[in-house]
Protein backbone atom coordinates (compact mmCIF):
# COMPACT_ATOMS: atom_id res chain seq x y z
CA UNK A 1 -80.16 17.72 218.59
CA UNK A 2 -80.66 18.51 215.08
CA UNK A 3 -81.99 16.15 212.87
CA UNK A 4 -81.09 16.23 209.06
CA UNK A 5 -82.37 14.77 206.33
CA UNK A 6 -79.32 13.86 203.87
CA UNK A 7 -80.03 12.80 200.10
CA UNK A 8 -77.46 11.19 198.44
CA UNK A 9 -76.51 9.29 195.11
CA UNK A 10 -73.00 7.69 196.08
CA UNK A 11 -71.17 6.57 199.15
CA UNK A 12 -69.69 9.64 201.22
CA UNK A 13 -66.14 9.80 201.21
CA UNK A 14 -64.25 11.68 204.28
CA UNK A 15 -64.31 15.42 202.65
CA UNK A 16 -68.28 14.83 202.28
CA UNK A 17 -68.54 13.31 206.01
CA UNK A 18 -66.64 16.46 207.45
CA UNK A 19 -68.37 18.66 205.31
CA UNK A 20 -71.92 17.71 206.44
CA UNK A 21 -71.09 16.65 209.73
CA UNK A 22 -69.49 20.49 210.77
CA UNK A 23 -72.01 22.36 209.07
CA UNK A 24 -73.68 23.10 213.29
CA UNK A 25 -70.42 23.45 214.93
CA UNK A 26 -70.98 21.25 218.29
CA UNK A 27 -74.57 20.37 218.37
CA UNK A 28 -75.12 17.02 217.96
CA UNK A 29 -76.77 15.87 214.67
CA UNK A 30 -78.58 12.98 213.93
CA UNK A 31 -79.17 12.01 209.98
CA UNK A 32 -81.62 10.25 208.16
CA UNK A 33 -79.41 8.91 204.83
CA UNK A 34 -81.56 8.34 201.84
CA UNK A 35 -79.81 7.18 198.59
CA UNK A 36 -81.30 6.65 195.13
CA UNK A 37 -79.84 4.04 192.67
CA UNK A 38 -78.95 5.29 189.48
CA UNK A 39 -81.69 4.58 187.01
CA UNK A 40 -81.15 3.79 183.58
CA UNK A 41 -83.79 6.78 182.61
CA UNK A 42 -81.11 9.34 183.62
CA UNK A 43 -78.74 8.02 181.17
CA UNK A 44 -79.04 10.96 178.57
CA UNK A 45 -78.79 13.36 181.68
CA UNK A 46 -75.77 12.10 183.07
CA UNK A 47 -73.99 12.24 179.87
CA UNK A 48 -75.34 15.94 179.02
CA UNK A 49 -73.48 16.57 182.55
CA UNK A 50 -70.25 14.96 181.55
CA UNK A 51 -70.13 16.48 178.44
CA UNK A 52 -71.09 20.35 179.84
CA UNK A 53 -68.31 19.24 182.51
CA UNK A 54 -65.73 18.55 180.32
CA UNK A 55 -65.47 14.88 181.14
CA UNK A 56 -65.46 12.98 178.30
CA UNK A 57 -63.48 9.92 179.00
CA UNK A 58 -66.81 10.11 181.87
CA UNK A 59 -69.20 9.80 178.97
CA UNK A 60 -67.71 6.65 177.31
CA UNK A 61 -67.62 4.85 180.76
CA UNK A 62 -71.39 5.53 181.57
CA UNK A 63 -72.56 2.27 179.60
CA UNK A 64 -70.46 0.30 182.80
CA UNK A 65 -72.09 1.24 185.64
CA UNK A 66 -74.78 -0.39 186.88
CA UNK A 67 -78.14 0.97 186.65
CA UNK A 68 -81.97 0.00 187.24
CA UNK A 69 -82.12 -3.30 189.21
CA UNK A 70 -78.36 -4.19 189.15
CA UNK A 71 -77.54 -0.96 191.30
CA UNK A 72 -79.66 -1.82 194.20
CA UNK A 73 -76.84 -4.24 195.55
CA UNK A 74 -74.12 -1.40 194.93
CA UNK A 75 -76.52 1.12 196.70
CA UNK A 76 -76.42 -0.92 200.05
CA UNK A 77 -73.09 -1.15 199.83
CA UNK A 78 -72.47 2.40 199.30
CA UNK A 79 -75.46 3.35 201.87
CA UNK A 80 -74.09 1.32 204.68
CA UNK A 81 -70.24 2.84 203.87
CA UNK A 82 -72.13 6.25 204.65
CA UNK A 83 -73.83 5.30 207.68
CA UNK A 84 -70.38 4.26 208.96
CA UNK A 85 -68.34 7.08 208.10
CA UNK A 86 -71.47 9.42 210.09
CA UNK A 87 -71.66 7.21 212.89
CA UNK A 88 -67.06 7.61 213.11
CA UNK A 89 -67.86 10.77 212.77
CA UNK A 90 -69.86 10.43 216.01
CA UNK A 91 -73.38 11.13 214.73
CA UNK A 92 -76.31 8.97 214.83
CA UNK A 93 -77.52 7.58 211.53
CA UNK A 94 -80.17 5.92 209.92
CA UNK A 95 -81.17 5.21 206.18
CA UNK A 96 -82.58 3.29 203.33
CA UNK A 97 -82.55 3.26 199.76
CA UNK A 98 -85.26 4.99 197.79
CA UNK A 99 -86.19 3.25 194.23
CA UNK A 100 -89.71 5.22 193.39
CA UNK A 101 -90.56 8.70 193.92
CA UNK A 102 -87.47 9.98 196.06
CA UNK A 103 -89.41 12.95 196.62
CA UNK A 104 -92.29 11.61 198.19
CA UNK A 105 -90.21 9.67 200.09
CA UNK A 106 -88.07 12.62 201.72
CA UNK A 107 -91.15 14.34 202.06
CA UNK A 108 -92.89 11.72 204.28
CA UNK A 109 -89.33 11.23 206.26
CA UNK A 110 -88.91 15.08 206.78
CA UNK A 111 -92.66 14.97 208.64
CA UNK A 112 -92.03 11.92 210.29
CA UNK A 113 -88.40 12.67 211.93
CA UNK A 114 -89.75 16.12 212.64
CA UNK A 115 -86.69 16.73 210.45
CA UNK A 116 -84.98 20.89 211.02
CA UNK A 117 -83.65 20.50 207.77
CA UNK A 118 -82.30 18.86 204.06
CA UNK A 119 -79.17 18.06 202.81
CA UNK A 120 -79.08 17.28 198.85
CA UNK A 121 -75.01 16.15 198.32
CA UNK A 122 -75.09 15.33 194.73
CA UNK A 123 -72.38 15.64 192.01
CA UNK A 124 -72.92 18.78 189.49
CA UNK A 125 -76.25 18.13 187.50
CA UNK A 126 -75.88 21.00 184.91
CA UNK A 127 -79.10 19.91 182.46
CA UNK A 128 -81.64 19.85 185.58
CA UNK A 129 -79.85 22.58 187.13
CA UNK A 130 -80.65 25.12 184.85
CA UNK A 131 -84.55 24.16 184.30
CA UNK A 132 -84.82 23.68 188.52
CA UNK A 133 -85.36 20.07 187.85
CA UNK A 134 -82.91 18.92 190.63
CA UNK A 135 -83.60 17.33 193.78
CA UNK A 136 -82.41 20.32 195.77
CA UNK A 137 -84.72 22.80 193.63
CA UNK A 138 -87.92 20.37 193.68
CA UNK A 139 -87.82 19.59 197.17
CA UNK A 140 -87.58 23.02 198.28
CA UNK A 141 -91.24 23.14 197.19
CA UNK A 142 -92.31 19.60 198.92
CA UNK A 143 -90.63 19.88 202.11
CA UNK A 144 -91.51 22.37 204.71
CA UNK A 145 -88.02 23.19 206.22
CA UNK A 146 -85.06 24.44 204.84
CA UNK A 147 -83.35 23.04 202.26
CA UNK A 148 -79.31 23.11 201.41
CA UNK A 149 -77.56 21.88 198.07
CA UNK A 150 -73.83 20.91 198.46
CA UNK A 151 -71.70 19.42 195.91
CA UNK A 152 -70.17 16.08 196.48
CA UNK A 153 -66.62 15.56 195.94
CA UNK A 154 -65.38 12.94 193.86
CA UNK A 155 -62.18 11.08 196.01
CA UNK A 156 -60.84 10.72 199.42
């Protein structure tokens, strides 16, 4: 069985599920979900993104969602929805939400599960991107296994 380490920032829809959960053909994976909820410090970043993405209608709409201590309840939510689309899917699944040092805490759950690898499905972060300031470049340099950056999709 492999187990895999999957970092995520919003509820997996099916294309994400099939995506992550065919990546080993028939083995049998087990995952360890950890989701962050958006923090209100990433603001400026997340608009940067829209922006260099060409979604601007994106940019007006970022003052609505909730951030900081108001997205905890809408990070259960969208953590459980993920743990049930992996566990359809016919994997096992585990997870929590991460508030403080998300890289810490993958690296402490990569030793403990004896994890074989990391999945970072995020949405395009241009700005940290290009100065290696994204989850997938820093924790290549935490974690000691290997480490694979896939882009979420938006819709089912």
């Amino acid at each position: 069985m492999i187990t895999t380490v999957l970092m995520i920032e919003k509820p997996l829809v099916a294309a994400d599920t099939e995506m992550v959960t065919t990546l080993h053909g028939e083995e049998t994976v087990s995952f360890v979900v950890l989701l962050q909820p958006r923090g209100d410090q990433d603001r400026l970043l997340r608009a940067l993104d829209d922006v260099a993405l060409g979604e601007l209608e994106q940019v007006v709409r970022e003052a609505d969602e909730p951030e900081g201590g108001e997205a905890v309840g809408p990070a259960e939510q969208a953590l459980e929805l993920s743990l049930k689309h992996l566990r359809d899917a016919g994997c096992e699944a585990v997870g929590q939400i991460i508030e403080d040092h998300p890289l810490d805490v993958l690296k402490s759950v990569a030793e403990q599960t004896r994890a074989d690898e990391v999945i970072v499905l995020t949405a395009p972060h241009l700005v940290e991107e290009f100065f290696h300031r994204d989850w997938a470049s820093r924790a290549r340099h935490k974690v000691g296994v290997p480490v694979l950056k896939l882009f979420a999709h938006n819709e089912e």
